[in-house]
Protein backbone atom coordinates (compact mmCIF):
# COMPACT_ATOMS: atom_id res chain seq x y z
CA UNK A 1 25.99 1.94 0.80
CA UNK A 2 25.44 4.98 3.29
CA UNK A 3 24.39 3.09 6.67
CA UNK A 4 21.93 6.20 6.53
CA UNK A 5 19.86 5.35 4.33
CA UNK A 6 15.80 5.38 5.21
CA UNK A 7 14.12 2.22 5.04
CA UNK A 8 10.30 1.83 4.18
CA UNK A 9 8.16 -0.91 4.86
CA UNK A 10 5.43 -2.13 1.77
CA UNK A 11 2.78 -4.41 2.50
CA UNK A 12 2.06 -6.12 -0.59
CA UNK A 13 5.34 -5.66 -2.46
CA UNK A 14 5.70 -8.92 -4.62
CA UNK A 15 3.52 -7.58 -7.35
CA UNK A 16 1.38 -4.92 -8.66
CA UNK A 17 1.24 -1.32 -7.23
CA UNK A 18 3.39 -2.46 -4.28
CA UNK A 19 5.82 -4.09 -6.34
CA UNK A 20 6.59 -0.90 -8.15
CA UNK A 21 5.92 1.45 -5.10
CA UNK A 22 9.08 -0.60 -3.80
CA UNK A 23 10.85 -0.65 -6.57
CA UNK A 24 10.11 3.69 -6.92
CA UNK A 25 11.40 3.76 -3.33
CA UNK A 26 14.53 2.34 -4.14
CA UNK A 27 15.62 4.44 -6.84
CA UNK A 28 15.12 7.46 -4.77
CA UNK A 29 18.03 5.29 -2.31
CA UNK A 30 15.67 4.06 0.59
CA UNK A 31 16.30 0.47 1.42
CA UNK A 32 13.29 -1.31 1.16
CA UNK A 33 11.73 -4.44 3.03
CA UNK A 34 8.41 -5.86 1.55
CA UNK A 35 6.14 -8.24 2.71
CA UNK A 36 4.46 -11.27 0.21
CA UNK A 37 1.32 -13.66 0.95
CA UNK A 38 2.10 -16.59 -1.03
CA UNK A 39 3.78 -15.41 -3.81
CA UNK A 40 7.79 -15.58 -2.52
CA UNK A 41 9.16 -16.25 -5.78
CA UNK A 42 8.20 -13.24 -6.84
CA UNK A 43 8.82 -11.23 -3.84
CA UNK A 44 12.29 -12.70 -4.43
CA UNK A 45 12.39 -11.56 -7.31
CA UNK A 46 11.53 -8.09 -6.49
CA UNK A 47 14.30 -7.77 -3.16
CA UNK A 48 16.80 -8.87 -6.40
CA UNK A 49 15.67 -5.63 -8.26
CA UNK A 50 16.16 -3.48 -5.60
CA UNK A 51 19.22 -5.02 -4.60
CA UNK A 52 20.61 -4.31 -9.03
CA UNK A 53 19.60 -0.45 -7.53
CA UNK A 54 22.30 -0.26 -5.15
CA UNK A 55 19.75 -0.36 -2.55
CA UNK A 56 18.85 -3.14 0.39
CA UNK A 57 16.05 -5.04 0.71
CA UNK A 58 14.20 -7.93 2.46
CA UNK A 59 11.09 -9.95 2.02
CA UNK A 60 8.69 -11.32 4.76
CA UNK A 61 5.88 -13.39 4.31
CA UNK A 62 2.53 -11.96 6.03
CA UNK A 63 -0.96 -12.40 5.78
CA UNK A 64 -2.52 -8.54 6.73
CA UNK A 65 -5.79 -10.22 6.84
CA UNK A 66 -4.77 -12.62 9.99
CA UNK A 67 -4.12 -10.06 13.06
CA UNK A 68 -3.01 -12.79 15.28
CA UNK A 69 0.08 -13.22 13.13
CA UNK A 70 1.32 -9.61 13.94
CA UNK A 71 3.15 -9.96 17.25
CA UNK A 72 5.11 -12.62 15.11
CA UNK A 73 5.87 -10.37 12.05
CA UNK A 74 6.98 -7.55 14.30
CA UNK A 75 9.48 -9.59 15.90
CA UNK A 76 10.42 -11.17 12.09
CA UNK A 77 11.02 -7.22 11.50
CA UNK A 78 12.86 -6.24 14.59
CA UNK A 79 15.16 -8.76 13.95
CA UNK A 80 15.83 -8.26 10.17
CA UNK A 81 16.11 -4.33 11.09
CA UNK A 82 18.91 -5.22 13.52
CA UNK A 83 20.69 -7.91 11.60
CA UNK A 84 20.68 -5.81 8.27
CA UNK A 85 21.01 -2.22 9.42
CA UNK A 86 21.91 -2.11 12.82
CA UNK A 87 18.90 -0.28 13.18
CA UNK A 88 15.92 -0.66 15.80
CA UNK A 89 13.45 1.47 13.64
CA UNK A 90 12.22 1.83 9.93
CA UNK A 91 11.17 5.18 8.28
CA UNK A 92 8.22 4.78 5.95
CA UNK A 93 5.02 2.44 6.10
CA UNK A 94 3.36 1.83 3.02
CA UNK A 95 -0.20 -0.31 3.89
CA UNK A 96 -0.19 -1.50 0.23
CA UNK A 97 -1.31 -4.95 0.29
CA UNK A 98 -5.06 -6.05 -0.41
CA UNK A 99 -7.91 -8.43 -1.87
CA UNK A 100 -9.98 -7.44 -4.88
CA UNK A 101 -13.66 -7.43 -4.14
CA UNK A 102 -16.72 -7.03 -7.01
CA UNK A 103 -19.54 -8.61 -5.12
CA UNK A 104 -23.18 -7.11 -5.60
CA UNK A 105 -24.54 -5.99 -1.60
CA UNK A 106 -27.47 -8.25 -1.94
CA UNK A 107 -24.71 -11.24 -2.40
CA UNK A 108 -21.86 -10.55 0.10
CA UNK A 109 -21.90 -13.43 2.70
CA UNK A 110 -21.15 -12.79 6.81
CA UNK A 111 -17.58 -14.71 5.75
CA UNK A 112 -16.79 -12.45 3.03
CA UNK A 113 -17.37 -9.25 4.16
CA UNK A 114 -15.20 -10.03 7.25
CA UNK A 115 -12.50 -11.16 4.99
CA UNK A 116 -12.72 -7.82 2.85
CA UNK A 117 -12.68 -5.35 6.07
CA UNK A 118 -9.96 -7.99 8.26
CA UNK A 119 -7.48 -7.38 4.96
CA UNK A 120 -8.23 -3.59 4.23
CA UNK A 121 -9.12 -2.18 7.36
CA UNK A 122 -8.87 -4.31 10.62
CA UNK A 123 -5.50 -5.30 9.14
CA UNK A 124 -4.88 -2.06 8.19
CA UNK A 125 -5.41 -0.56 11.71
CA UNK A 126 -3.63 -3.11 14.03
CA UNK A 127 -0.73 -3.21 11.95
CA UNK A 128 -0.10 0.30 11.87
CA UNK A 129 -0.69 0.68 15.87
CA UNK A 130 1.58 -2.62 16.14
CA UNK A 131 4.92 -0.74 14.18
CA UNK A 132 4.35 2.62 15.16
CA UNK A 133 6.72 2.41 17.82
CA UNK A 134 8.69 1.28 15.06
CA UNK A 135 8.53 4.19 12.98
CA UNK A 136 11.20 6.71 13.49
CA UNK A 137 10.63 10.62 13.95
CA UNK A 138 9.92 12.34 10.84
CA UNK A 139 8.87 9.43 9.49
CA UNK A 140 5.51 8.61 7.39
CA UNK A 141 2.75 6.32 6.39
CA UNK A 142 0.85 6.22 3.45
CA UNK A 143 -2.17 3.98 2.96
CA UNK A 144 -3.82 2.84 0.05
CA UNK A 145 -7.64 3.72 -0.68
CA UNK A 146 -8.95 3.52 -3.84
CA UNK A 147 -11.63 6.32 -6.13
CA UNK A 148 -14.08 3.88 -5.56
CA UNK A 149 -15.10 6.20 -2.55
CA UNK A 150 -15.70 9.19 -4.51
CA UNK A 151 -17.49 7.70 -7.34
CA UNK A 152 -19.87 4.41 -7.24
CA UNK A 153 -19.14 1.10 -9.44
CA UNK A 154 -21.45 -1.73 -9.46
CA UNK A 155 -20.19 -4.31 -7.01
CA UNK A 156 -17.74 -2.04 -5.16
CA UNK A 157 -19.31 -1.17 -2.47
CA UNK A 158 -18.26 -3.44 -0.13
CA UNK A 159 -14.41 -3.22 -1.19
CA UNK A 160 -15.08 0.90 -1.25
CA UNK A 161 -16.43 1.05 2.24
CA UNK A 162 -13.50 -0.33 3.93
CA UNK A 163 -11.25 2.01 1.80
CA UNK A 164 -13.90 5.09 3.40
CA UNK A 165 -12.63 3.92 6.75
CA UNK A 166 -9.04 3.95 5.90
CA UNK A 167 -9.40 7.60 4.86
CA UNK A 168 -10.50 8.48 8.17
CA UNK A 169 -8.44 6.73 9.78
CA UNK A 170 -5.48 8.28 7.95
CA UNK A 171 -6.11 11.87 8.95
CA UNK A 172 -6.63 11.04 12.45
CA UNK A 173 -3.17 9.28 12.63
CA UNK A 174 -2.06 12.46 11.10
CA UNK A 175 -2.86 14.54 13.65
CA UNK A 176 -1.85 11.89 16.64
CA UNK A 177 1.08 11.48 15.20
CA UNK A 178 1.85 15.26 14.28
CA UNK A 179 3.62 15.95 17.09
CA UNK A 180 6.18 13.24 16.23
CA UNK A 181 6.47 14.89 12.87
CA UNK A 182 5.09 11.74 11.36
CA UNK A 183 3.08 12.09 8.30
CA UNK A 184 0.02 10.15 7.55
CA UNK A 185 -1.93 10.50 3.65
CA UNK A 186 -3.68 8.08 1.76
CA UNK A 187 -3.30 7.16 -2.10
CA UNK A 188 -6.33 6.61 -4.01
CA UNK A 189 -5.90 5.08 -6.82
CA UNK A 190 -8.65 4.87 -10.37
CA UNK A 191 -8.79 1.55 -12.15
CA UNK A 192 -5.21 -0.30 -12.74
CA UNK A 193 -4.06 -2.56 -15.20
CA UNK A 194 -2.70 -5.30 -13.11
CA UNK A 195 -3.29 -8.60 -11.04
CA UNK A 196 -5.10 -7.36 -8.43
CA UNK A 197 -8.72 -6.97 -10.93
CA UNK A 198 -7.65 -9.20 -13.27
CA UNK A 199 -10.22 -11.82 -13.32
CA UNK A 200 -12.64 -9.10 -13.31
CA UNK A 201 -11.24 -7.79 -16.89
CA UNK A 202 -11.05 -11.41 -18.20
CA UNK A 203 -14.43 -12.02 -17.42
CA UNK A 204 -15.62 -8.17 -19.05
CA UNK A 205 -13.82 -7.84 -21.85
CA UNK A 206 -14.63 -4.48 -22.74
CA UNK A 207 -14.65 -3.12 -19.13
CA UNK A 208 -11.14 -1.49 -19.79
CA UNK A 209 -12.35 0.70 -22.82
CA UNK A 210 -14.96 1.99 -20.98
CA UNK A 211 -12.80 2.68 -18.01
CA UNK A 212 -10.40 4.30 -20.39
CA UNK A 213 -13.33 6.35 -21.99
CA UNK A 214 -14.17 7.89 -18.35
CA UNK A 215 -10.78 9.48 -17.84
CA UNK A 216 -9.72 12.77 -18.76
CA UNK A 217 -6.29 11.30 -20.11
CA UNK A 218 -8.09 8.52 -21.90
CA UNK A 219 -6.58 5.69 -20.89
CA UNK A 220 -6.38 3.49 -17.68
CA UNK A 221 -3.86 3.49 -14.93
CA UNK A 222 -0.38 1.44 -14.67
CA UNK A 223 1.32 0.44 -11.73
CA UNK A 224 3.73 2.84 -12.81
CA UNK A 225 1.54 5.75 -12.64
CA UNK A 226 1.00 4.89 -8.95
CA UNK A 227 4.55 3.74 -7.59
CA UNK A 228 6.34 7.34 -7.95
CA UNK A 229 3.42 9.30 -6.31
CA UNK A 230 4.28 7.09 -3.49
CA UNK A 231 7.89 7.30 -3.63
CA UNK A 232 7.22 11.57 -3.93
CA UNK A 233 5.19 11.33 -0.53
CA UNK A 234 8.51 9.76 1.27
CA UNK A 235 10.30 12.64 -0.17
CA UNK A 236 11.50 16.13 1.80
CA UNK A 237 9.93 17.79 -0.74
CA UNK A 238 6.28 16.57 0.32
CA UNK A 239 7.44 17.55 3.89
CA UNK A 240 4.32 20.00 4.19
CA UNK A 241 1.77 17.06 3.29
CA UNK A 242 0.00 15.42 5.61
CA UNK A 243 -3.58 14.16 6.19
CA UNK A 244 -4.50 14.01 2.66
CA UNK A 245 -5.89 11.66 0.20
CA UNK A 246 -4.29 12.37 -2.95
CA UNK A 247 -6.28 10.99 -6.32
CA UNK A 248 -4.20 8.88 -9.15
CA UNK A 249 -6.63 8.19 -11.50
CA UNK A 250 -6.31 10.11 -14.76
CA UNK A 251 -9.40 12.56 -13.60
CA UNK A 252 -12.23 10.02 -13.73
CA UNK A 253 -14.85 12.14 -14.91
C-alpha cells in the first residue's frame, strides 16, 4: 500500500449514498474512514469492502446531530490518523450523513425542526470548522444537499431549507478556504432508492413511478448514480471545481 495514499472522511458511510460514496473512493485508491450512528455492523461491513479493494479504512461511531460530541470524535480521528497512517491530517470531507424529513409546515414541532437543522446544518457547520485544521492543502469538501431546493415536494420543506443553508454555506467555505487550495461544492441529489426515504415509499406505493415519470432518464436514482460523482470531485481532474452545487438527479423536469 503506498503510505501516500489520500484519505477522505464520510459522514454517514454504513449505508446508502455514503456507503457507496466510500466504497467509489476506494476504488479510485484513497483510504477511507467513515463514520456510523448505530448501525456498526454494517459500517463493519463496509471498512471490510474497502479493505477486499486494497485500500484502508476505519469506522467511528458519531452522532452529527449532537455537537457536543465533536471535540471527542476529533480526538477519536487524530488518533486513528496517527496510529493507521502516521499521518496528522486527512484529505477529503464528505458531510454525507443525515435524517429523512416529510413533515407538512403546519405539523413540524419546536423538537423536530431542531433535530432536522442540528443533523443537516448545525452539524454540518461545526463539524466542518472543527476538522478543518485537519484537512490538508489541496484538499476538499463536498457536502450533500438535495433538489429539493430547486423544486418544491409536499412535506419537504423543512428537510429542503436546511439543505438551502448548506449551499451557502458551501460557496463561502470555498472562497475562505481558496487560498489553501481547498475545494468546497455541494452534491444535490433527486429522489434515491434507498434507506434513507424508505418508509416514505412503503407507505406511497406508487410515489416511485411518479418520481420516475418526472425525470428525463425515466427512472429514479441509485446510490450508485451518486457515489462516483463524489469520488470524480476528489479527483485532479475536477481540480478547477469549486463552489458549485452539482445536480444528480436524472433532469427532474
Amino acid at each position: 500500500m503506498n503510505k501516500n495514499n489520500k484519505i477522505a472522511l464520510v459522514t454517514g458511510g454504513s449505508r446508502g449514498i455514503g456507503r457507496n460514496s466510500a466504497i467509489s473512493l476506494s476504488k479510485k485508491g484513497i483510504d477511507i474512514i467513515i463514520t456510523y450512528n448505530t448501525q456498526k455492523e454494517k459500517a463493519d461491513e463496509v471498512v471490510k469492502e474497502i479493505e477486499a479493494n486494497g485500500a484502508k479504512a476505519a469506522a467511528i461511531q458519531l452522532d452529527v446531530g449532537e455537537v457536543s460530541s465533536f471535540d471527542l470524535f476529533v480526538s477519536k480521528l487524530s488518533e486513528i490518523l496517527k496510529d493507521k497512517w502516521n499521518k496528522e491530517h486527512f484529505d477529503f470531507l464528505i458531510n454525507n450523513a443525515g435524517i429523512s424529513n416529510h413533515t407538512p409546515t403546519l405539523e413540524v414541532k419546536e423538537e423536530e425542526f431542531d433535530r432536522i437543522i442540528n443533523v443537516h446544518f448545525k452539524g454540518v457547520f461545526f463539524l466542518t470548522q472543527k476538522l478543518i485544521p485537519l484537512i490538508a492543502d489541496k484538499g476538499g469538501i463536498i457536502n450533500t444537499s438535495t433538489m429539493l431546493t430547486r423544486g418544491t415536494f409536499p412535506g419537504s420543506g423543512l428537510y429542503a431549507s436546511a439543505k438551502g443553508a448548506v449551499e451557502v454555506f458551501t460557496r463561502y467555505l470555498a472562497k475562505e478556504l481558496g487560498a489553501r487550495k481547498i475545494r468546497a461544492n455541494t452534491i444535490a441529489p433527486g429522489a434515491v432508492n434507498t434507506e434513507f426515504s424508505g418508509d416514505t415509499y412503503i407507505k406511497n406505493p406508487g410515489l416511485k413511478d411518479m418520481i420516475a415519470s418526472n425525470t428525463a432518464l425515466g427512472r429514479m436514482g441509485e446510490a450508485s448514480d451518486i457515489g462516483p460523482v463524489v469520488a470524480s470531485l476528489c479527483s485532479d481532474e475536477m481540480g478547477w471545481v469549486t463552489g458549485q452545487c452539482i445536480g444528480v438527479c436524472g433532469s427532474v423536469l
